[in-house]
Protein backbone atom coordinates (compact mmCIF):
# COMPACT_ATOMS: atom_id res chain seq x y z
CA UNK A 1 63.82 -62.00 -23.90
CA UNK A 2 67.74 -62.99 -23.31
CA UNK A 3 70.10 -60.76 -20.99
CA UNK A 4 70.87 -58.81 -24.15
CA UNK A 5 67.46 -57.66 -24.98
CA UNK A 6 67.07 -56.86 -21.14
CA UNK A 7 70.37 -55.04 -21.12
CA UNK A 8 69.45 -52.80 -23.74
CA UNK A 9 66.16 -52.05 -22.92
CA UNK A 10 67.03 -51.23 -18.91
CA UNK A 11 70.23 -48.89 -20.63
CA UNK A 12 67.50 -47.45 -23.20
CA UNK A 13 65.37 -46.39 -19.64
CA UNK A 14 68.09 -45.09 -18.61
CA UNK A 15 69.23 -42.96 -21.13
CA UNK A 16 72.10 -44.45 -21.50
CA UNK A 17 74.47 -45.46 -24.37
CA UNK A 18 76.28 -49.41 -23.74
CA UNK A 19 79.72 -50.77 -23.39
CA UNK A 20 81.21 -53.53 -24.64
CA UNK A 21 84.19 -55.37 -23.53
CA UNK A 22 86.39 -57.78 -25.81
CA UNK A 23 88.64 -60.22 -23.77
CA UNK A 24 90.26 -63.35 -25.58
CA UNK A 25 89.15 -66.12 -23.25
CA UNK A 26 92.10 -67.70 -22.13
CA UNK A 27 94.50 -64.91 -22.57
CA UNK A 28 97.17 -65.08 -21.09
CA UNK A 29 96.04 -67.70 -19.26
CA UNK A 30 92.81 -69.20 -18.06
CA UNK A 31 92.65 -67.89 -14.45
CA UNK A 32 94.08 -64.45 -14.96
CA UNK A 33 90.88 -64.31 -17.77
CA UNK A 34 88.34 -65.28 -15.45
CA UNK A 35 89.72 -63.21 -13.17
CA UNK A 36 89.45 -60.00 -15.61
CA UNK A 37 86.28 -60.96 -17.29
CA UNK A 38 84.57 -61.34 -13.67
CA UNK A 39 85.72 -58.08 -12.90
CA UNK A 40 84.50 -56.15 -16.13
CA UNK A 41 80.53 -55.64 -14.19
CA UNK A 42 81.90 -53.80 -11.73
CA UNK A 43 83.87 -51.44 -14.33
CA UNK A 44 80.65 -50.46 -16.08
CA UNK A 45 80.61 -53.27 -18.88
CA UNK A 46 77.27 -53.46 -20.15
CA UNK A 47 78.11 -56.64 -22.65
CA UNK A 48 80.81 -59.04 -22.45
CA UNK A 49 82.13 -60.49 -25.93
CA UNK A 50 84.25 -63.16 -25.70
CA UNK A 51 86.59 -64.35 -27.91
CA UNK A 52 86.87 -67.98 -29.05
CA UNK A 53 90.24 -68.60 -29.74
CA UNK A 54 91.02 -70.01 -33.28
CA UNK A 55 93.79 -70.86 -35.36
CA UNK A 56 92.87 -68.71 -38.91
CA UNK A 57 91.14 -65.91 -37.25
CA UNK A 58 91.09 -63.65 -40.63
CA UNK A 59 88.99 -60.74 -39.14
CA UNK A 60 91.24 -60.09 -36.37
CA UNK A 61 94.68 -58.22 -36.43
CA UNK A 62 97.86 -58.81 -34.87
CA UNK A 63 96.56 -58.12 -31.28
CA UNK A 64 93.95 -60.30 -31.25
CA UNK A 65 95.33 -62.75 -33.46
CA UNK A 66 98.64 -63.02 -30.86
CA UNK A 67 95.88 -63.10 -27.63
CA UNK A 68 94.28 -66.02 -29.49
CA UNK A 69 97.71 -67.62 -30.08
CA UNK A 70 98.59 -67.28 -26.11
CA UNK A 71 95.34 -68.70 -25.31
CA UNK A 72 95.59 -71.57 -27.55
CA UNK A 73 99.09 -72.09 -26.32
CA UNK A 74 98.20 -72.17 -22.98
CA UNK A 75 95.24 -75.39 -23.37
CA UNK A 76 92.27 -73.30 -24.06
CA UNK A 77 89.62 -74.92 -26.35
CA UNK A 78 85.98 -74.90 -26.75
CA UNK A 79 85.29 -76.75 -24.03
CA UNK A 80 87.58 -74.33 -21.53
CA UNK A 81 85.71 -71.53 -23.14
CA UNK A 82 82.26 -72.76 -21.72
CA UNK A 83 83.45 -73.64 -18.61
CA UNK A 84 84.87 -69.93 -18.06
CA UNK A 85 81.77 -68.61 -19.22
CA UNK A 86 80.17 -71.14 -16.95
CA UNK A 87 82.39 -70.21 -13.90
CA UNK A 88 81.34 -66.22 -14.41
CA UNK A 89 77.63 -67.21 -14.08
CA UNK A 90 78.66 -68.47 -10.66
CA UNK A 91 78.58 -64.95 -9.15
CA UNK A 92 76.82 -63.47 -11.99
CA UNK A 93 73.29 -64.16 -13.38
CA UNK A 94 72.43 -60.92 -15.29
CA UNK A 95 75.69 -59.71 -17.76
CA UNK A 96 74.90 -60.73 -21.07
CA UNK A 97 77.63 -62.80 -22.99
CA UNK A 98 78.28 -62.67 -26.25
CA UNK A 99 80.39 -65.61 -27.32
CA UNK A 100 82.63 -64.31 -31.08
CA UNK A 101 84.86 -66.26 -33.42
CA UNK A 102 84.35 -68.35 -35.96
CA UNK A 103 82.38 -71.36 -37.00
CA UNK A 104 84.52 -74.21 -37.68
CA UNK A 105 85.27 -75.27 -33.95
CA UNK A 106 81.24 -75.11 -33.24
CA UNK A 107 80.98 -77.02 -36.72
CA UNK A 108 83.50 -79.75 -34.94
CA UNK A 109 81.58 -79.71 -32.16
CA UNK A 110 78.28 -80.61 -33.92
CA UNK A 111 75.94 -77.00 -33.76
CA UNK A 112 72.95 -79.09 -31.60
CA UNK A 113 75.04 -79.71 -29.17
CA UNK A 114 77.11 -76.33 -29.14
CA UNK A 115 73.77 -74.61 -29.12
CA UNK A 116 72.69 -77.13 -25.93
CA UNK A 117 76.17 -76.41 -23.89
CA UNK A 118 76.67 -72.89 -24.81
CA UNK A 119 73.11 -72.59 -23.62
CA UNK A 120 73.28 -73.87 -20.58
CA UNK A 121 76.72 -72.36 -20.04
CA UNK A 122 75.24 -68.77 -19.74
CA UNK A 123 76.09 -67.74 -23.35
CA UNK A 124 73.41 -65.31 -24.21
CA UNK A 125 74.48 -64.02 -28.13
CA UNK A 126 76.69 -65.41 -30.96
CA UNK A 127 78.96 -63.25 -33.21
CA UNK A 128 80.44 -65.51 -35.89
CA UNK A 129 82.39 -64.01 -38.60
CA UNK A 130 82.73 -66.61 -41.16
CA UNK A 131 79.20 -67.01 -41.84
CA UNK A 132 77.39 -64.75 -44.13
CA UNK A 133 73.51 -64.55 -44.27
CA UNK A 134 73.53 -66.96 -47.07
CA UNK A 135 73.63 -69.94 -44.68
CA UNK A 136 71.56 -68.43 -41.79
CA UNK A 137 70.09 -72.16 -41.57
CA UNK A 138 73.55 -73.57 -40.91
CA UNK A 139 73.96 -71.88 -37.25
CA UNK A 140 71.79 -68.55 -36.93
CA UNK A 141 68.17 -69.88 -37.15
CA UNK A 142 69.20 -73.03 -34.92
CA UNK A 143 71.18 -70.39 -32.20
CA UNK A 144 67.61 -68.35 -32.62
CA UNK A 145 65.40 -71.16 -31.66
CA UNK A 146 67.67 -72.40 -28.97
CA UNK A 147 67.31 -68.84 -27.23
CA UNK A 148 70.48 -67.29 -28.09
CA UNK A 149 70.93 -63.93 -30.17
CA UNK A 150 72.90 -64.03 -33.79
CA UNK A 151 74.63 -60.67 -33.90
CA UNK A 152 75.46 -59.68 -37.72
CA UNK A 153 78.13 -57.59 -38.29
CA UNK A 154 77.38 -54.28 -40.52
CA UNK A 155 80.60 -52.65 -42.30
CA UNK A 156 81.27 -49.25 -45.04
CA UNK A 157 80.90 -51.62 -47.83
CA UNK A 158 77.70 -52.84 -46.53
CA UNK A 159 75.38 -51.13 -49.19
CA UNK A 160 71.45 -50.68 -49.22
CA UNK A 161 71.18 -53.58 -51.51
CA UNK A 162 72.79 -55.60 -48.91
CA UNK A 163 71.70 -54.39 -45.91
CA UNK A 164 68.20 -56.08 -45.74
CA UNK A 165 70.12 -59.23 -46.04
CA UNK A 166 72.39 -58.80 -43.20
CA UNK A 167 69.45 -57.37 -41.14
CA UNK A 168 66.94 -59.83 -41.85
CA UNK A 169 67.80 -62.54 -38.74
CA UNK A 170 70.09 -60.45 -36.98
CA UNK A 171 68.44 -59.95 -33.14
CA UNK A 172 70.37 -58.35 -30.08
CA UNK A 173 71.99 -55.76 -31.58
CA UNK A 174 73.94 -54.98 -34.81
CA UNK A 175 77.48 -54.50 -34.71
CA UNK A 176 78.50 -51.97 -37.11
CA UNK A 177 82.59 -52.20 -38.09
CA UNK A 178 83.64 -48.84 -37.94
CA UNK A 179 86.65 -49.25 -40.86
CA UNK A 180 87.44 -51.14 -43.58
CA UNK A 181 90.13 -54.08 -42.49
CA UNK A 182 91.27 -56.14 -39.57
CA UNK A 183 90.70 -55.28 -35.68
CA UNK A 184 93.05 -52.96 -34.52
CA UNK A 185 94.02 -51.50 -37.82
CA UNK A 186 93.00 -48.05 -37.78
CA UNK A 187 91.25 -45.20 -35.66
CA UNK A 188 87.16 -44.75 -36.04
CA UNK A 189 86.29 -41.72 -36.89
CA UNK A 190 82.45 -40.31 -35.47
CA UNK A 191 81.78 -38.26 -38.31
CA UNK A 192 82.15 -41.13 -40.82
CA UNK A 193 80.54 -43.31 -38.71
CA UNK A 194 77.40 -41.35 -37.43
CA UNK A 195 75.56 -41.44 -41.30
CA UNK A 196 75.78 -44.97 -41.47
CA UNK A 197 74.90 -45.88 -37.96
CA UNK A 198 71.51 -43.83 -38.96
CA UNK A 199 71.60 -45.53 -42.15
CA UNK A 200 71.60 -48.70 -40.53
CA UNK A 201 69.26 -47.25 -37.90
CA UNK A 202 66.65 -46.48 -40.34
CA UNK A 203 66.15 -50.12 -41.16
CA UNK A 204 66.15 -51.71 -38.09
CA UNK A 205 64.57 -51.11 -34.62
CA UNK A 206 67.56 -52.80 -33.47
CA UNK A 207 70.81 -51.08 -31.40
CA UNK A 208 73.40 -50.26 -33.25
CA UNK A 209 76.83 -50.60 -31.68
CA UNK A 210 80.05 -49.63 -32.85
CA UNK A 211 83.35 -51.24 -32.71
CA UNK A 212 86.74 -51.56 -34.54
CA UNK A 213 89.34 -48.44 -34.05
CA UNK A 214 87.94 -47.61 -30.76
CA UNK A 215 91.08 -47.15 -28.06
CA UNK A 216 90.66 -43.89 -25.75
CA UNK A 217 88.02 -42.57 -23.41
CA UNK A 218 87.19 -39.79 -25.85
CA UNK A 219 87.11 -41.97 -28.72
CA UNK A 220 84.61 -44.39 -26.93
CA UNK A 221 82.49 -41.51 -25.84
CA UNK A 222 82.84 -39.89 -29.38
CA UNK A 223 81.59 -43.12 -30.97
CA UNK A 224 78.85 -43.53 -28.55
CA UNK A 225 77.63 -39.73 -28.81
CA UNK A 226 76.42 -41.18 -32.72
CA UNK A 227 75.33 -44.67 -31.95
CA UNK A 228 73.68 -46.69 -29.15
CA UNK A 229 77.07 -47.92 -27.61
CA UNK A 230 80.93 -48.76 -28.55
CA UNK A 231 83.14 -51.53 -28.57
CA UNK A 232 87.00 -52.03 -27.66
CA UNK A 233 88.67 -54.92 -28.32
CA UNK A 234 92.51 -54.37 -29.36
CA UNK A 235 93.15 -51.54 -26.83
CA UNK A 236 92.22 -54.13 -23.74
CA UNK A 237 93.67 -56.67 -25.06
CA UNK A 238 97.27 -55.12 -25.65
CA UNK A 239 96.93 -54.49 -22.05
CA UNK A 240 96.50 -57.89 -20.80
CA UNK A 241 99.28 -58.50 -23.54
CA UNK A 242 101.79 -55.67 -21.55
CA UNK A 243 101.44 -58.13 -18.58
CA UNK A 244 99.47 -54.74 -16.91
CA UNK A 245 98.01 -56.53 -13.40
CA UNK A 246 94.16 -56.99 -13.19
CA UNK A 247 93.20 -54.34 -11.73
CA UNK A 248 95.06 -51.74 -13.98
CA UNK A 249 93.60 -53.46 -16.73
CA UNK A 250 90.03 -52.96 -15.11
CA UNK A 251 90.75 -49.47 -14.38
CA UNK A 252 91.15 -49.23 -18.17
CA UNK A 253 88.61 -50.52 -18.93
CA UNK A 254 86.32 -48.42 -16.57
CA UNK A 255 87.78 -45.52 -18.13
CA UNK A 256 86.39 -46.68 -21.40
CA UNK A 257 83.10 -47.06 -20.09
CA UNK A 258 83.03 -44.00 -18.13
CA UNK A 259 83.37 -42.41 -22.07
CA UNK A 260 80.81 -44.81 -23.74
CA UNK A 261 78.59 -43.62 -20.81
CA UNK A 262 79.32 -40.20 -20.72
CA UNK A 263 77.88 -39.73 -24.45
């Protein structure tokens, strides 16, 4: 069982719907992130996902794509992303991490010995956009056997001819994209995205969590109320990007959470 499948199942106890935080590792720089992602526990973040910056991140819009650019700007590679991930696990052995971007700097790497660091740096769950179910044995059945969950992404056009496909070595939880598009493009809306969460819910025994167009309290608790947790991205990350201080940031974030929560 990884820190994903035990965060789940203590929230499912519980009663309780998750919350997931996307930070760009590195952004703006690599203390201030370390600083913010350390701090995300105590604001009621059930999973961390962080980002991997990349150069060609084609899922991501203009918020993400900028953090990325900052961190990237500012040194931040592979290797930096590990060690932050590495440095959180000094103070914190139970927050699941789930490690998302794309697979051509973990195809540099070599994908044995990605698998081996990220492993041993505390990274609990891959997200990896590029890679569709088609070449599961390229990264998502090695990831699987090294002990790490391979989140598959879910979206409106996903129909019920595909969906056994994208479902069929997805573990952790499935991340359902709440719009059509890029990150950050447009609001999600519950009652468009309650069917398909119990579409998707129907097929899997998996969680279902929601992200994309998530950016208020009330949206996050709205989104939540029809699946088994929400997502922001975009909306934290423009903070960082407004140069807000940490803790303003965190309170944002808690006020997220309190909605996800709440549901």
């Amino acid at each position: 069982m990884t820190r994903i499948d035990a965060k789940f199942a203590a929230l499912k106890e519980q009663g309780k719907k998750a919350f997931v935080a996307y930070i760009m590792a590195g952004d703006p720089d690599f203390e201030t992130s370390l600083e913010i992602v350390k701090g995300l526990p105590g604001a009621g973040v059930d999973v961390i996902e962080l980002g991997l910056p990349f150069t060609d991140p084609m899922a991501d819009g203009p918020t993400i794509q900028a953090a990325g650019q900052r961190a990237l700007d500012g040194g931040m590679t592979l290797q930096r992303t590990l060690d932050l991930a590495r440095a959180f696990r000094e103070t914190d052995d139970t927050t699941p991490i789930v490690l998302m971007g794309y697979y051509n700097p973990i195809y540099s790497r070599g994908v044995d010995k990605f698998l081996a660091d990220a492993k041993e740096a505390g990274i609990d769950g891959l997200i990896v956009v590029d890679l569709p179910p088609e070449e599961d044995e390229e990264l998502c059945l090695p990831a699987q056997a090294a002990g790490l969950n391979f989140i598959r992404l879910a979206t409106p056009t996903t129909d019920d001819k595909r969906l056994p496909r994208v479902l069929q070595n997805t573990s952790g939880f499935v991340y359902y994209v709440s719009i059509t598009g890029i990150t950050g493009a447009a609001e999600a809306q519950a009652t468009n995205v309650g069917p398909e969460v119990a579409r998707i819910k129907s097929a899997t025994d998996l969680p279902v969590i929601v992200g994309f167009g998530i950016n208020t309290p009330e949206k996050s608790r709205a989104i939540a109320t029809v699946a088994d947790g929400a997502v922001v991205g975009s909306a934290i990350v423009s903070q960082i990007a407004a140069g807000k201080p940490t803790g303003e940031v965190l309170d944002f974030v808690k006020s997220l959470a309190d909605g996800a929560h709440s549901a």
